[in-house]
PDB file of N, CA and C in Angstrom:
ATOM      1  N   UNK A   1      28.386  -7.815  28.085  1.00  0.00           N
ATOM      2  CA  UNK A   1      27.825  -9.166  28.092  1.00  0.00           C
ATOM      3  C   UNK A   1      27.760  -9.773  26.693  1.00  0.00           C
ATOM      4  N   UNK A   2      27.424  -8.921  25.582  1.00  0.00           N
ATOM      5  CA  UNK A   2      27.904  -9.581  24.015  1.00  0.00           C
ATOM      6  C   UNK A   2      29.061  -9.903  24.109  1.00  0.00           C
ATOM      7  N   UNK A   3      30.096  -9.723  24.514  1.00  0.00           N
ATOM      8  CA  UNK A   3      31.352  -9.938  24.336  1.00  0.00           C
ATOM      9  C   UNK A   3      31.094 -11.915  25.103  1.00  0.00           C
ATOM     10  N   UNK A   4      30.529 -11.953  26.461  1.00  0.00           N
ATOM     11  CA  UNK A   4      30.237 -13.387  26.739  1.00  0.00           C
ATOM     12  C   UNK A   4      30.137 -14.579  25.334  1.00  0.00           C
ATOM     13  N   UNK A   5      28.481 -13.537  24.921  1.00  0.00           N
ATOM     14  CA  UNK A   5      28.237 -14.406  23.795  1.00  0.00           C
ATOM     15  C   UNK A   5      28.688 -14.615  22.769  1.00  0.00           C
ATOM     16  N   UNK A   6      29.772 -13.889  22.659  1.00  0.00           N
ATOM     17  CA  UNK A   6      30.634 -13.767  21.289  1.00  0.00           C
ATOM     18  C   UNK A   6      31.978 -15.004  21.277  1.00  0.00           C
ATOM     19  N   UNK A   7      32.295 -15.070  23.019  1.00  0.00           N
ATOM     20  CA  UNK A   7      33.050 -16.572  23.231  1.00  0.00           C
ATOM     21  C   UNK A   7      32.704 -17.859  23.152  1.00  0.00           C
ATOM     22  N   UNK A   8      31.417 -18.081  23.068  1.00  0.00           N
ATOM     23  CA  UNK A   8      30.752 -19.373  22.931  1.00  0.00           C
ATOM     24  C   UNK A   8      30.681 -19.899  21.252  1.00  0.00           C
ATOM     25  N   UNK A   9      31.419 -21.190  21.552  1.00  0.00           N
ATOM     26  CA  UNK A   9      31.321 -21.554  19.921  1.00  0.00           C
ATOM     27  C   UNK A   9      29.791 -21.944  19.231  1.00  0.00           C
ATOM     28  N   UNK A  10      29.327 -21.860  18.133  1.00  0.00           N
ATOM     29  CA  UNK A  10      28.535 -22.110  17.799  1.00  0.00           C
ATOM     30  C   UNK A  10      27.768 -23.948  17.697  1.00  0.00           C
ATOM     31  N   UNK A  11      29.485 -24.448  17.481  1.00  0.00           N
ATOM     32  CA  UNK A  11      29.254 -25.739  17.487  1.00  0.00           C
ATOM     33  C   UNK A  11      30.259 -26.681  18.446  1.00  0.00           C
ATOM     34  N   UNK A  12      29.380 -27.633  19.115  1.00  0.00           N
ATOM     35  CA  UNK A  12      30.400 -28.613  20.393  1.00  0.00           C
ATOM     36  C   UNK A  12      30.509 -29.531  19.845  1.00  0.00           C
ATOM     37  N   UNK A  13      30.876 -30.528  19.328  1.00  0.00           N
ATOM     38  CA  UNK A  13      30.606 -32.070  19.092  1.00  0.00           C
ATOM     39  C   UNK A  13      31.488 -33.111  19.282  1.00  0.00           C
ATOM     40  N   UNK A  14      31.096 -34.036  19.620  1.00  0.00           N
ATOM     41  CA  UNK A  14      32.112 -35.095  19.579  1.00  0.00           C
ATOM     42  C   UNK A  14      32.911 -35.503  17.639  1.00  0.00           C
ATOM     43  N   UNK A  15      33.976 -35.718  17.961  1.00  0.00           N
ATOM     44  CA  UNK A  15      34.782 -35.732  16.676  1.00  0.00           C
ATOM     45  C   UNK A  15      34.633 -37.128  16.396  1.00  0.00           C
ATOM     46  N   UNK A  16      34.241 -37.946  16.530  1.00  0.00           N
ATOM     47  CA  UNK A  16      33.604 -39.183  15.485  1.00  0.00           C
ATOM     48  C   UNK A  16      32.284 -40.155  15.948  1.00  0.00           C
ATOM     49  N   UNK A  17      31.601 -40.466  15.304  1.00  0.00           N
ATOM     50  CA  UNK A  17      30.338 -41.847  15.755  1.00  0.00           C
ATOM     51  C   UNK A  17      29.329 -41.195  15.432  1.00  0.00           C
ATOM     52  N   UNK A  18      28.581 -41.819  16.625  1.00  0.00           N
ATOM     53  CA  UNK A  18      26.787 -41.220  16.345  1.00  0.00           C
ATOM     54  C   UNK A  18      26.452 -40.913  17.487  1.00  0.00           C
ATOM     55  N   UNK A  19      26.055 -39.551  17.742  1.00  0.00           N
ATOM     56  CA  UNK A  19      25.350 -39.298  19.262  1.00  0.00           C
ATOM     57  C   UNK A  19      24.608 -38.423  18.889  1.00  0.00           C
ATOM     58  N   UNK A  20      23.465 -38.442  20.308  1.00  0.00           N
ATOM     59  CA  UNK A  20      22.735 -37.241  20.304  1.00  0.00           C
ATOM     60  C   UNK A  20      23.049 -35.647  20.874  1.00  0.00           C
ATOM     61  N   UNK A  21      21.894 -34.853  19.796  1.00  0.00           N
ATOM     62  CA  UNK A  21      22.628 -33.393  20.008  1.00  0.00           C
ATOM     63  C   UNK A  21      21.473 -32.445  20.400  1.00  0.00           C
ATOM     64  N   UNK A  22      21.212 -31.499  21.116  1.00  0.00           N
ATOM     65  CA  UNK A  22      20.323 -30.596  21.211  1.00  0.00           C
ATOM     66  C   UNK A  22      20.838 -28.985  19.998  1.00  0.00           C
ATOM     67  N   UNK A  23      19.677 -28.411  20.239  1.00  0.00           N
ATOM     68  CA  UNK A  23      19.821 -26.930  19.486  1.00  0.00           C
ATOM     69  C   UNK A  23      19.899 -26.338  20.326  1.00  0.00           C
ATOM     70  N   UNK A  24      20.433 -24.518  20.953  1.00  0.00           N
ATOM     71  CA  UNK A  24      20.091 -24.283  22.380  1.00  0.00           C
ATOM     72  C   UNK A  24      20.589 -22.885  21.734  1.00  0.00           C
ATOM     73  N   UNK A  25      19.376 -21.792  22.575  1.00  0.00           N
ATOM     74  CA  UNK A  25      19.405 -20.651  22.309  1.00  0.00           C
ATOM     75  C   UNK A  25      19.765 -19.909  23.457  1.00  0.00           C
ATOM     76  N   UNK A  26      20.831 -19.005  23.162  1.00  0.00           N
ATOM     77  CA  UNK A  26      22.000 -19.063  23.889  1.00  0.00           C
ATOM     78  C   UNK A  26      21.482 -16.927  23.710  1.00  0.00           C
ATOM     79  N   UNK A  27      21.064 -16.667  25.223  1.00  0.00           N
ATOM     80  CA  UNK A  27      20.506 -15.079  25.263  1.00  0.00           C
ATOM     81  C   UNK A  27      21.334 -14.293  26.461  1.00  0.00           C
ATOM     82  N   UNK A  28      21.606 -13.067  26.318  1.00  0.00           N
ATOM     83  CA  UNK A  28      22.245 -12.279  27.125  1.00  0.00           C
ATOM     84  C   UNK A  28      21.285 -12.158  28.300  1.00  0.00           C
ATOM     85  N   UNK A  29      21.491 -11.931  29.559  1.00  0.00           N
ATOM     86  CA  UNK A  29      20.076 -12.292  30.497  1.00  0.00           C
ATOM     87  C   UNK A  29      20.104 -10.756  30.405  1.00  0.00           C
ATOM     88  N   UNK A  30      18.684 -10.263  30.263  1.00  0.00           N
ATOM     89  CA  UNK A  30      18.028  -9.204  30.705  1.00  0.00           C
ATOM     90  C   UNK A  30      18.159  -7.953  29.389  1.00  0.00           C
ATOM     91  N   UNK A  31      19.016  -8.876  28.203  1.00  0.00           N
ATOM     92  CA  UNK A  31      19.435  -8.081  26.711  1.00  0.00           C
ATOM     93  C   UNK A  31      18.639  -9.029  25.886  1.00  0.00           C
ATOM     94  N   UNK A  32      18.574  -8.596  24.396  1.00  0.00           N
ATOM     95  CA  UNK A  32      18.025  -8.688  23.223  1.00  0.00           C
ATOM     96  C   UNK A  32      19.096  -9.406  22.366  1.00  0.00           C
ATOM     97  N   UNK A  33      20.470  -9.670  22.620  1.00  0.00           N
ATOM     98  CA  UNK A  33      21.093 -10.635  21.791  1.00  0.00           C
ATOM     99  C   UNK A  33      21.199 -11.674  22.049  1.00  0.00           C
ATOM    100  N   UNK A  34      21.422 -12.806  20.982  1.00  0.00           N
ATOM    101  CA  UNK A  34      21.280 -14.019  21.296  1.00  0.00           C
ATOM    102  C   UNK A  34      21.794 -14.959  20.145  1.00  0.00           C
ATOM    103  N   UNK A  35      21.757 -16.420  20.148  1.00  0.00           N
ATOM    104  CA  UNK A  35      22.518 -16.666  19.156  1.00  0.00           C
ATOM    105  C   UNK A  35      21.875 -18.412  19.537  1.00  0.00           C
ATOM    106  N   UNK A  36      21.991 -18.976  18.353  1.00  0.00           N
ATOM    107  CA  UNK A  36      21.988 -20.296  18.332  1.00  0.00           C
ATOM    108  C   UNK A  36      22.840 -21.501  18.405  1.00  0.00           C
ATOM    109  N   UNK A  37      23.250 -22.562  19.142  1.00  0.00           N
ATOM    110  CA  UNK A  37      24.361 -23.369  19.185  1.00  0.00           C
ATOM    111  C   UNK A  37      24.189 -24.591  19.206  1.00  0.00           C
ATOM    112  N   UNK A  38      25.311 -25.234  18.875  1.00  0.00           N
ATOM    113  CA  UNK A  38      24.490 -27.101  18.408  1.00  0.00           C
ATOM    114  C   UNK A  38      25.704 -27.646  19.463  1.00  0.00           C
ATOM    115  N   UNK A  39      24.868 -28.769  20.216  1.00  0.00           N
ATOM    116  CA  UNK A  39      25.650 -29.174  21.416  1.00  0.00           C
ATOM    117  C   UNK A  39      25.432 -30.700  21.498  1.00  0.00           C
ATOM    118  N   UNK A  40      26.402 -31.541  21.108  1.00  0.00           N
ATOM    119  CA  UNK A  40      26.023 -33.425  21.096  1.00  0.00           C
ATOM    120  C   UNK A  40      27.528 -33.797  21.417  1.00  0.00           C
ATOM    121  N   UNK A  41      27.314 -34.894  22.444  1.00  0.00           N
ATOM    122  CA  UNK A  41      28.375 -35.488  22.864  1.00  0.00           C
ATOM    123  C   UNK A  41      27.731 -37.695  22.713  1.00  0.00           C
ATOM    124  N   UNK A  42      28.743 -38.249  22.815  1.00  0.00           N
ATOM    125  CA  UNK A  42      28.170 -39.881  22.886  1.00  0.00           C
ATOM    126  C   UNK A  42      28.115 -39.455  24.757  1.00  0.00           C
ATOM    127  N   UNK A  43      28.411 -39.432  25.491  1.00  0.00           N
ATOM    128  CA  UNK A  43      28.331 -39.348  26.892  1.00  0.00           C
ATOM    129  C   UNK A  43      27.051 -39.314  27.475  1.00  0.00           C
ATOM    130  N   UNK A  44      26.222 -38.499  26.895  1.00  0.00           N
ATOM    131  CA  UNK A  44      25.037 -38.293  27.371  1.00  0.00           C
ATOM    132  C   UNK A  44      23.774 -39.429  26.800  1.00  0.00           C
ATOM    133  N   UNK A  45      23.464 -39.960  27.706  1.00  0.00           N
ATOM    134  CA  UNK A  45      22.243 -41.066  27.512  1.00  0.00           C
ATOM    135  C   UNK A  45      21.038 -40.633  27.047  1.00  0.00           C
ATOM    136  N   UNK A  46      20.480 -39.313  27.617  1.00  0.00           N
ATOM    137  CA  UNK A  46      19.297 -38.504  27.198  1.00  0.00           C
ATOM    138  C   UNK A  46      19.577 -37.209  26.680  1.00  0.00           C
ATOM    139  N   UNK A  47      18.968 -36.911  26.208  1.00  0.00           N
ATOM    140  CA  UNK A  47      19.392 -35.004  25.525  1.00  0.00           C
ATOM    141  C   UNK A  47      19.401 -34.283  26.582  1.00  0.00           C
ATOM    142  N   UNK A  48      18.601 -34.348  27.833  1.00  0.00           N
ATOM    143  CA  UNK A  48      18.727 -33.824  28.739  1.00  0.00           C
ATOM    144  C   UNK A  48      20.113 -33.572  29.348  1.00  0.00           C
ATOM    145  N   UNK A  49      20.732 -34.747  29.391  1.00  0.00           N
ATOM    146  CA  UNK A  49      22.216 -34.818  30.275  1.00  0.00           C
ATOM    147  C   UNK A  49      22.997 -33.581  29.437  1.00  0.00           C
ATOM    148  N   UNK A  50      22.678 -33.282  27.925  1.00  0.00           N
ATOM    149  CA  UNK A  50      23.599 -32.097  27.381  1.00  0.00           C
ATOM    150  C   UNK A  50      22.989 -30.827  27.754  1.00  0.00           C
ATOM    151  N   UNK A  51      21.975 -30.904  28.135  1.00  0.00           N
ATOM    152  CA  UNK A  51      21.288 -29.255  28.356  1.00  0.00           C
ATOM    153  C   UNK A  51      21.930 -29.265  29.929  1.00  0.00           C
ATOM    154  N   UNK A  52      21.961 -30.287  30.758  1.00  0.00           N
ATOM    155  CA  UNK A  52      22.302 -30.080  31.913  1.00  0.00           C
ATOM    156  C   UNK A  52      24.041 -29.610  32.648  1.00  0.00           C
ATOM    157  N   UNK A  53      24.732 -29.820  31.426  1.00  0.00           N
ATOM    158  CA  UNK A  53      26.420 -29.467  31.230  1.00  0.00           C
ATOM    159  C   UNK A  53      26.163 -28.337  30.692  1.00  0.00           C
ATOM    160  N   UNK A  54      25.657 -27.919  29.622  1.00  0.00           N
ATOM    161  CA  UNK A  54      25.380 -26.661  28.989  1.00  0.00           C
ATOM    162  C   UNK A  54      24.528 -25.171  29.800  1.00  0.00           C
ATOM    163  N   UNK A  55      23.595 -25.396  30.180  1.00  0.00           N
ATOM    164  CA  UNK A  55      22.935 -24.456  31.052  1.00  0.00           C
ATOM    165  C   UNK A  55      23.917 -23.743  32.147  1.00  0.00           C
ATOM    166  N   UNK A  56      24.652 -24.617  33.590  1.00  0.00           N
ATOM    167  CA  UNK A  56      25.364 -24.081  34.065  1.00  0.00           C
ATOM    168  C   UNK A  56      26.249 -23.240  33.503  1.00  0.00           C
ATOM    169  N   UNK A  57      27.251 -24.269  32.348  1.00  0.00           N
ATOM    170  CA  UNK A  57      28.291 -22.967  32.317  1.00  0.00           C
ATOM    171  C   UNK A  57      28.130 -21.737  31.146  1.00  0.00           C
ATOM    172  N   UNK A  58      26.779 -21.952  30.648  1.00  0.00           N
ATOM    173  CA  UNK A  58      26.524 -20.513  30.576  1.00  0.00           C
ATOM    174  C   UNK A  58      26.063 -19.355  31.713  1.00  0.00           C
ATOM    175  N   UNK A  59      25.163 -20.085  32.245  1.00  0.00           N
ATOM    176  CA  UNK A  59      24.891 -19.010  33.376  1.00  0.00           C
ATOM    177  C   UNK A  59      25.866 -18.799  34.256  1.00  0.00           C
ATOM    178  N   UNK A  60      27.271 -19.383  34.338  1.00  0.00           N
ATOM    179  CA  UNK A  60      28.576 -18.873  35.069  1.00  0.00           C
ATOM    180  C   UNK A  60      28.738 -17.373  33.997  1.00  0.00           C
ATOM    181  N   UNK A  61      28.706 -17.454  32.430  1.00  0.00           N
ATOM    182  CA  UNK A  61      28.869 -16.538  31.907  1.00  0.00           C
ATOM    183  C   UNK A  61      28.067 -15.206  31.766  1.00  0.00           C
ATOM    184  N   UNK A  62      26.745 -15.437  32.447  1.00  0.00           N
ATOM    185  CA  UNK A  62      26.236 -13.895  32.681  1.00  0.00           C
ATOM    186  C   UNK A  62      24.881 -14.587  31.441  1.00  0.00           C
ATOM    187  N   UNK A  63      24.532 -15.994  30.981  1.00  0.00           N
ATOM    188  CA  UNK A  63      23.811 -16.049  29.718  1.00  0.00           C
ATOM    189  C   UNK A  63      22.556 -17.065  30.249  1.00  0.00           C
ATOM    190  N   UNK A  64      21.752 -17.174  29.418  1.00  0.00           N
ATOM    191  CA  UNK A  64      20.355 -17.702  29.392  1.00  0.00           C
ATOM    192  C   UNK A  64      20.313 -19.056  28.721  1.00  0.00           C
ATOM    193  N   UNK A  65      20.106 -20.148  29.177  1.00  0.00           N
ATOM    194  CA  UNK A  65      19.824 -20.890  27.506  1.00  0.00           C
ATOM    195  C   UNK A  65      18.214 -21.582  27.311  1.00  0.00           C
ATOM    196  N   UNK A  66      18.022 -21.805  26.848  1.00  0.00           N
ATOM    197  CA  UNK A  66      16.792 -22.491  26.060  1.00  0.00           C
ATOM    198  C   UNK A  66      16.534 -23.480  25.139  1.00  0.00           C
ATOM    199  N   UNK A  67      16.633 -24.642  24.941  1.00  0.00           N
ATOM    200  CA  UNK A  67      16.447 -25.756  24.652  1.00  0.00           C
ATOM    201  C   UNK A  67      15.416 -26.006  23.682  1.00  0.00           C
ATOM    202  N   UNK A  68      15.953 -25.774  22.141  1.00  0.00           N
ATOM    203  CA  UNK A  68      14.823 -25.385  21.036  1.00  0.00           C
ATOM    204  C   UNK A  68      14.323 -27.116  20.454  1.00  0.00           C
ATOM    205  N   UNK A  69      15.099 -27.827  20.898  1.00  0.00           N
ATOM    206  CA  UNK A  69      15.038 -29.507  20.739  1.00  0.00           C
ATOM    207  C   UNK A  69      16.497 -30.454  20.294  1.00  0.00           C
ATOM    208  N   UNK A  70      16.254 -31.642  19.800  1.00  0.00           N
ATOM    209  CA  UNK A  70      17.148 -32.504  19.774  1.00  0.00           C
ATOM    210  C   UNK A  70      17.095 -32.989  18.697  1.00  0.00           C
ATOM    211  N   UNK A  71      18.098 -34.423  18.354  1.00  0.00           N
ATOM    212  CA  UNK A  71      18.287 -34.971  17.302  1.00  0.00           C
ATOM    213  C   UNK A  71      19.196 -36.148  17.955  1.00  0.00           C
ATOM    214  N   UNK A  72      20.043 -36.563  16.211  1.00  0.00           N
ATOM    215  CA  UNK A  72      20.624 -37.021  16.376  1.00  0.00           C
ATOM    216  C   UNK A  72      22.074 -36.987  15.664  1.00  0.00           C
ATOM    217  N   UNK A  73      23.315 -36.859  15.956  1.00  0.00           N
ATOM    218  CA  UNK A  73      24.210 -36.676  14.768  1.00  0.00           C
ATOM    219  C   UNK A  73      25.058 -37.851  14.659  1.00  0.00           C
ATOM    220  N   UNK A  74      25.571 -37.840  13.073  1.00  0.00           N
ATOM    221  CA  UNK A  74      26.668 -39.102  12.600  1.00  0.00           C
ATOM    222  C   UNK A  74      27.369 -38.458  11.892  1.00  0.00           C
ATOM    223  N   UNK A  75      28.554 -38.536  12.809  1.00  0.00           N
ATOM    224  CA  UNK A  75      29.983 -37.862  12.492  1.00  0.00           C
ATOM    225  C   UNK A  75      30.990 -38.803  12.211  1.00  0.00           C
ATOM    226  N   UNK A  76      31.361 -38.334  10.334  1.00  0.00           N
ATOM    227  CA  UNK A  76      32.268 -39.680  10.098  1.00  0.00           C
ATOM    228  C   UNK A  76      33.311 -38.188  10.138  1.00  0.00           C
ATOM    229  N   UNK A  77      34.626 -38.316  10.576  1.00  0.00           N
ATOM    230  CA  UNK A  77      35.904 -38.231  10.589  1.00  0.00           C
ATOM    231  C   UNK A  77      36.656 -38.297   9.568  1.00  0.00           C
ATOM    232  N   UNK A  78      36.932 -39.347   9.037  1.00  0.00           N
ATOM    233  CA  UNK A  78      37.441 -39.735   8.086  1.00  0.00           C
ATOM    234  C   UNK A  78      36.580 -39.744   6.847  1.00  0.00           C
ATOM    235  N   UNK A  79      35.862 -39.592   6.131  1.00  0.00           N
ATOM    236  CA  UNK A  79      34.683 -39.512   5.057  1.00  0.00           C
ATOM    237  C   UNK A  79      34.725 -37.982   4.925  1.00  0.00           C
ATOM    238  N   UNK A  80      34.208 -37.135   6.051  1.00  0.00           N
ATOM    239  CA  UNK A  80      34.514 -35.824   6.273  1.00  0.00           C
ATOM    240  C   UNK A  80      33.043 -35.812   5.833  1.00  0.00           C
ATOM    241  N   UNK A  81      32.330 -36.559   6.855  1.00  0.00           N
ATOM    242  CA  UNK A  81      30.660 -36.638   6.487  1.00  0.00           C
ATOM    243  C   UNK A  81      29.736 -36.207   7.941  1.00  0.00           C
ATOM    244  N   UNK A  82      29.095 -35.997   7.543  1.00  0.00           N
ATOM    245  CA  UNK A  82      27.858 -35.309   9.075  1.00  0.00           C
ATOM    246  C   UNK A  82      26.508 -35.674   8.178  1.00  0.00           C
ATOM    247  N   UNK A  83      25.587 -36.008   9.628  1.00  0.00           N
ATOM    248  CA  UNK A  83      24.124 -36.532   9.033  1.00  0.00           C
ATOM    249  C   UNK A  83      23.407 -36.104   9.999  1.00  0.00           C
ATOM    250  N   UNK A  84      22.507 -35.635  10.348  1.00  0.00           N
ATOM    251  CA  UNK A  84      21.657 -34.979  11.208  1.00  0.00           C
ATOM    252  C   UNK A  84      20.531 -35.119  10.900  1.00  0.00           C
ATOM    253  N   UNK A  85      19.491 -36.203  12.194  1.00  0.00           N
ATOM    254  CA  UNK A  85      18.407 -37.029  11.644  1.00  0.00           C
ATOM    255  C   UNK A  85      17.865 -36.872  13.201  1.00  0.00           C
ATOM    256  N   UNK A  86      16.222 -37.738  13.300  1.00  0.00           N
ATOM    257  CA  UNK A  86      15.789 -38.268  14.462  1.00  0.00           C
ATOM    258  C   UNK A  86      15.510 -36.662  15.435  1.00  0.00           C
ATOM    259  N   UNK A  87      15.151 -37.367  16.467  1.00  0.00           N
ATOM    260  CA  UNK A  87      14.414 -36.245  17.442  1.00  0.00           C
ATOM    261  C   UNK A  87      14.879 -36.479  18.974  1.00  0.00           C
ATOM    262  N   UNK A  88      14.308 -35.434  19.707  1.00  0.00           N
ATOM    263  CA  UNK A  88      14.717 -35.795  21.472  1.00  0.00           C
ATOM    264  C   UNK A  88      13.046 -35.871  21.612  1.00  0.00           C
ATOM    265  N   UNK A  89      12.643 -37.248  22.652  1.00  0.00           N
ATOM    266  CA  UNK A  89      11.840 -37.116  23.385  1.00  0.00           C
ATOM    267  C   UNK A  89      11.135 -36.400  23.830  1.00  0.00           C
ATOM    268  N   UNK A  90      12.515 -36.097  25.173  1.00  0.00           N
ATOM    269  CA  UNK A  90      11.954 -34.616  26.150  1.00  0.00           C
ATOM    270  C   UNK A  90      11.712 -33.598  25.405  1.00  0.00           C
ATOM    271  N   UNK A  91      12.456 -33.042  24.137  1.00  0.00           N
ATOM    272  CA  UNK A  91      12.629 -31.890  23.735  1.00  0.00           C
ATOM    273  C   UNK A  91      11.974 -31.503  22.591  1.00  0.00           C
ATOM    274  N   UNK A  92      11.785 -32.659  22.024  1.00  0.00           N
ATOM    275  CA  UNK A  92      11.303 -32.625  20.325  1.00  0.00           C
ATOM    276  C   UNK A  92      11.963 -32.556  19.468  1.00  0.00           C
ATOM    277  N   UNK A  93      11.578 -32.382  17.984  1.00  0.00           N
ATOM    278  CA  UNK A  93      13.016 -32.357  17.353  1.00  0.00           C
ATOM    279  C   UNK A  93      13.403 -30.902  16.537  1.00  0.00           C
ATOM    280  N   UNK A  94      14.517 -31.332  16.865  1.00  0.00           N
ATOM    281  CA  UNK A  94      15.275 -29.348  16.351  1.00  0.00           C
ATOM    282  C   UNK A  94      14.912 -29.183  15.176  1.00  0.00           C
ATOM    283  N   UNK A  95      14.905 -28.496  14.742  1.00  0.00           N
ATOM    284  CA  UNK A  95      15.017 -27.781  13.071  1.00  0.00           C
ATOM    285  C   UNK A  95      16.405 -28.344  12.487  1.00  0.00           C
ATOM    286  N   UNK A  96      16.640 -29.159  12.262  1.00  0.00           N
ATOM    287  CA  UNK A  96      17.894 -29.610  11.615  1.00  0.00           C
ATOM    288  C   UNK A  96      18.129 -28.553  10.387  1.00  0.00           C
ATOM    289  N   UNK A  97      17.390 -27.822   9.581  1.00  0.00           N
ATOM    290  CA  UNK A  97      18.105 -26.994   8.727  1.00  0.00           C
ATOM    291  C   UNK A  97      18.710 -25.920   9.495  1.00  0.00           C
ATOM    292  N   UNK A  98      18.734 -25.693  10.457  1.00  0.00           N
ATOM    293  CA  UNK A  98      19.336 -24.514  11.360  1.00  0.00           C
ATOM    294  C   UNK A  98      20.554 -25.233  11.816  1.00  0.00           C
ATOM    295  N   UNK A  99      20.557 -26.388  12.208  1.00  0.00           N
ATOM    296  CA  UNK A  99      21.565 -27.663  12.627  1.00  0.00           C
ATOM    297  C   UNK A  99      22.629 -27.533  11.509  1.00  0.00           C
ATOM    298  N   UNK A 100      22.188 -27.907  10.361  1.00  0.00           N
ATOM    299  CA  UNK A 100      22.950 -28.011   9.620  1.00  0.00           C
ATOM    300  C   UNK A 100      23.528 -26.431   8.911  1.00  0.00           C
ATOM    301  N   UNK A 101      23.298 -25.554   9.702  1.00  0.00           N
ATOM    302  CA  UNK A 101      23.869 -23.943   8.706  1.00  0.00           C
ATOM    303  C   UNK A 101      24.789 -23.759  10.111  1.00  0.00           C
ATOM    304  N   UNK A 102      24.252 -24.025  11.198  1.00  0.00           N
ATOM    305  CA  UNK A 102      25.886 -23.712  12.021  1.00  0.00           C
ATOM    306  C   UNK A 102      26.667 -25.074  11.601  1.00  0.00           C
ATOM    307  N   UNK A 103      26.572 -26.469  11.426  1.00  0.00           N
ATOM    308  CA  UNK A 103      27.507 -27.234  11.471  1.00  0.00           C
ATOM    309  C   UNK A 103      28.477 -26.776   9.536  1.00  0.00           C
ATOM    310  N   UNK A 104      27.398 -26.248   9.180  1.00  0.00           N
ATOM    311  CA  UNK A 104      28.683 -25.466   8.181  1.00  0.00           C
ATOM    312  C   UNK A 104      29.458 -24.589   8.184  1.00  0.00           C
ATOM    313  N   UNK A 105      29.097 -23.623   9.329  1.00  0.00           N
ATOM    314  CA  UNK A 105      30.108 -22.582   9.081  1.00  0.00           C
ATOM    315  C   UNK A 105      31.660 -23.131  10.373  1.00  0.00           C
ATOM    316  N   UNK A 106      31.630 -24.478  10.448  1.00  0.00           N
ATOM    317  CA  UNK A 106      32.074 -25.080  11.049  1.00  0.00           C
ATOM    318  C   UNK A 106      33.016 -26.019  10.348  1.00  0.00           C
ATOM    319  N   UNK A 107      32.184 -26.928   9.647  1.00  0.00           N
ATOM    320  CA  UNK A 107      32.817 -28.136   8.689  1.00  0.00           C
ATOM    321  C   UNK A 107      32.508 -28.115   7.453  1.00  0.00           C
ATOM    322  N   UNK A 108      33.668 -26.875   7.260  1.00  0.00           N
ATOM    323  CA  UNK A 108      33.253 -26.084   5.983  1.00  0.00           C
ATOM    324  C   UNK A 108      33.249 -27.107   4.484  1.00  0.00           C
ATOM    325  N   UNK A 109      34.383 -28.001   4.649  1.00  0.00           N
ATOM    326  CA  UNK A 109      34.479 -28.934   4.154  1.00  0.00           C
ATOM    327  C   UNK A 109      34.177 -30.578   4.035  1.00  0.00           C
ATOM    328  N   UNK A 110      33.235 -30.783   4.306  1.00  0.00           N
ATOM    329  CA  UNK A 110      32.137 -31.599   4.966  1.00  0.00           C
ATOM    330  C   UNK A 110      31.136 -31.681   3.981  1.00  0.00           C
ATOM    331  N   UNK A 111      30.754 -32.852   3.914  1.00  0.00           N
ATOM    332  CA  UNK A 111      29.130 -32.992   3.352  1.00  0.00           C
ATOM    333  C   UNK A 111      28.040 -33.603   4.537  1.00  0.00           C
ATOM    334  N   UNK A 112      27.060 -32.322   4.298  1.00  0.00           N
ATOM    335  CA  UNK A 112      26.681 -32.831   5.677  1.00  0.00           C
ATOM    336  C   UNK A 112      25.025 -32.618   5.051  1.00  0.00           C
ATOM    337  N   UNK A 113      24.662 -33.765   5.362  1.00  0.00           N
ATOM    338  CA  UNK A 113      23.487 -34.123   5.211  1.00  0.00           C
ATOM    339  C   UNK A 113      21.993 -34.355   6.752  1.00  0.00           C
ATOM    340  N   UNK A 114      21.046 -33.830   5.950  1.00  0.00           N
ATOM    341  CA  UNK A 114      20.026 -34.345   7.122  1.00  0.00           C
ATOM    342  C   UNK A 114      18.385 -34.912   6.565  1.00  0.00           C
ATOM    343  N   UNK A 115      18.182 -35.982   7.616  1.00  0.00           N
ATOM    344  CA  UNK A 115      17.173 -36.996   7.170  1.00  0.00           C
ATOM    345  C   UNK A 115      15.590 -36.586   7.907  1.00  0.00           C
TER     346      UNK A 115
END
């Protein structure tokens, strides 16, 4: 079942604009490993709508998730910039310094800032 969690990327995002993103702790069901993942699309109206795409198809994979809170991200493309600010409602708001250490080992080359 590590091997599950070892296929899940750390980071989902939409590749340019501004949308919202949740944090989501991503656990082997009924094991001790686990891992953290940053998940924002523009599609989703509430943070909820991303925990609700996310939850299923982990638990197709044998995994747990948990919903540590939200934000918001601004993904420039072209700048090769990320900003990670604001909160979720439902969820509260993530730890953006955790936000921002997976969106680095990601956009390695990136300046990515949070407010």
């Amino acid at each position: 079942m590590a091997d599950a969690l070892s296929k899940v990327p750390d980071v989902d995002i939409d590749p340019e604009g501004k949308f919202k993103y949740i944090l989501v702790n991503i656990k082997v069901k009924g094991g001790t490993e686990e891992k953290v993942v940053v998940r924002g699309t523009k599609t989703a109206e509430y943070h909820n709508h991303i925990f609700e795409k996310v939850n299923p198809a982990m638990e197709a994979l044998g995994l747990e998730c948990r919903c540590l809170g939200g934000g918001k991200i601004e993904h420039n493309n072209t700048e090769k910039k990320l900003r990670v600010f604001g909160e979720s409602t439902g969820y509260g708001k993530a730890d953006h310094a955790v936000t921002v250490e997976r969106l680095k080992s990601v956009f390695k080359d990136y300046e990515i800032i949070m407010e």
